[in-house]
Protein backbone atom coordinates (compact mmCIF):
# COMPACT_ATOMS: atom_id res chain seq x y z
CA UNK A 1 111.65 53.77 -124.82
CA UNK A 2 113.44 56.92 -125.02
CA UNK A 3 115.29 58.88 -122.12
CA UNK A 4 116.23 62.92 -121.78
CA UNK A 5 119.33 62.72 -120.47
CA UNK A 6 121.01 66.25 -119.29
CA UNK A 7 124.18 67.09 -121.03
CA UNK A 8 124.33 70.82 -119.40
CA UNK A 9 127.34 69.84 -117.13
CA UNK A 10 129.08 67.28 -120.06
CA UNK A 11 133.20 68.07 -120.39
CA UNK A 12 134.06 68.08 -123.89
CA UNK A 13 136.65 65.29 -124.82
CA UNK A 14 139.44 67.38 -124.76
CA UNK A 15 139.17 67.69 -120.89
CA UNK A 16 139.32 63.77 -120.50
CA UNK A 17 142.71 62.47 -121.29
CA UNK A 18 141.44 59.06 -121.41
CA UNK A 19 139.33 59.81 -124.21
CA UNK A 20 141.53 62.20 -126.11
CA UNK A 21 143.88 59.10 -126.33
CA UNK A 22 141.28 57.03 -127.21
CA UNK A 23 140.18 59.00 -129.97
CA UNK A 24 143.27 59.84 -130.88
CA UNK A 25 144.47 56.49 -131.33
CA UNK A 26 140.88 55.63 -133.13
CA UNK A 27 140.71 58.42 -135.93
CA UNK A 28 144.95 58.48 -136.59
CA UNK A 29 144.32 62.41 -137.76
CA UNK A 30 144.01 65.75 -135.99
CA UNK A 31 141.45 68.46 -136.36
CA UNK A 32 143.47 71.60 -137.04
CA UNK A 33 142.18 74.99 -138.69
CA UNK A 34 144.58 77.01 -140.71
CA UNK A 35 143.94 80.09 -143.47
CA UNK A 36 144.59 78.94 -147.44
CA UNK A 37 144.61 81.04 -150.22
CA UNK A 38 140.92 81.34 -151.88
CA UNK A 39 142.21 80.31 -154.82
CA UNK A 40 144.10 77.27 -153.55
CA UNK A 41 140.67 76.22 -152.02
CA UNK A 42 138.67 76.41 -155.21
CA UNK A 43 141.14 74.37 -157.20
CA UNK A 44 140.77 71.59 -154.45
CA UNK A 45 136.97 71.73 -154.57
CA UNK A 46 136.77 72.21 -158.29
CA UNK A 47 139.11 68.93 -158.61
CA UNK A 48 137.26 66.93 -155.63
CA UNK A 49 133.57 67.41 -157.28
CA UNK A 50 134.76 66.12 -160.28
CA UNK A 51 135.97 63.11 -158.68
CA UNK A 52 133.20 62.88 -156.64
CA UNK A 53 135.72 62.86 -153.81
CA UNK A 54 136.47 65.30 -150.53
CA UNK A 55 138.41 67.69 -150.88
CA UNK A 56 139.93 67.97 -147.82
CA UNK A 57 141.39 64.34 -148.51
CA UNK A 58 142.59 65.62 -151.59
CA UNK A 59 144.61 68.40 -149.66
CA UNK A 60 146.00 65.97 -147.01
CA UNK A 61 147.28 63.94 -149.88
CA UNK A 62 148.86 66.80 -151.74
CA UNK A 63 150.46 67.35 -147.94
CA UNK A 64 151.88 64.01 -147.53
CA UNK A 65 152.98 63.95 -151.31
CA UNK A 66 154.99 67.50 -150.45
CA UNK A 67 156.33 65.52 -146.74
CA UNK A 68 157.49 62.52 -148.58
CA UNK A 69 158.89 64.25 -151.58
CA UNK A 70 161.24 66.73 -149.44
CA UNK A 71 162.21 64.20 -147.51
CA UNK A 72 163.31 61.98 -150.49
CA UNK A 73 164.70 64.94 -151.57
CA UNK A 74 166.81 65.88 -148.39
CA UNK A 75 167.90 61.94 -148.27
CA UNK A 76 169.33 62.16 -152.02
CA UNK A 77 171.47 65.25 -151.51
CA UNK A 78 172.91 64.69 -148.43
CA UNK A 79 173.90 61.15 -150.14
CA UNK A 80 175.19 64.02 -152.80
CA UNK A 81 177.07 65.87 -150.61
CA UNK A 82 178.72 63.26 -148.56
CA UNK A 83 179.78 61.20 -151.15
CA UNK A 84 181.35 64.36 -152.86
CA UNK A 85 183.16 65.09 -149.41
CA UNK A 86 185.00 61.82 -149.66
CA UNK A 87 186.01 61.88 -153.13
C-alpha cells in the first residue's frame, strides 16, 4: 500500500545539524559550484567518455594530484633551504 505523505513544510538538510553531520560523515565530499574554463571542461569530458568514467572524478583527482604534489613540493624545499642554512 502506498501513502501521500506532505513534504510542503520539509527543512532541507542543511537546516538540521544532525543530519548535515550525518551526511557529512556518510558521503566524505562536499557539494561546491565553482566557474572553469570551457575548455578545461571539454578536455575532462572528452577524456572521461573515453574511459567510460565521470568526469567530475576525473577533476577531483587531477585536484588531489595538484594538493599532494605542492605539498611534496613545499616539504622538499624547505628540507632545501634549511639544510643550506646550516651548512
Amino acid at each position: 500500500m502506498r501513502k501521500d505523505y506532505d513534504f510542503s513544510n520539509a527543512k532541507p538538510v542543511s537546516e538540521i545539524p544532525h543530519l548535515v553531520k550525518l551526511q557529512a560523515e556518510a558521503a566524505a565530499k562536499t557539494r561546491i559550484t565553482m566557474r572553469v574554463d570551457n575548455a578545461v571542461l571539454r578536455a575532462f569530458k572528452a577524456r572521461a567518455e573515453a574511459t567510460n568514467g565521470s568526469y567530475q572524478t576525473l577533476m577531483n583527482e587531477a585536484l588531489k594530484q595538484f594538493v599532494l604534489g605542492q605539498t611534496l613540493v613545499d616539504a622538499v624545499r624547505e628540507t632545501i633551504r634549511e639544510e643550506l642554512h646550516r651548512a
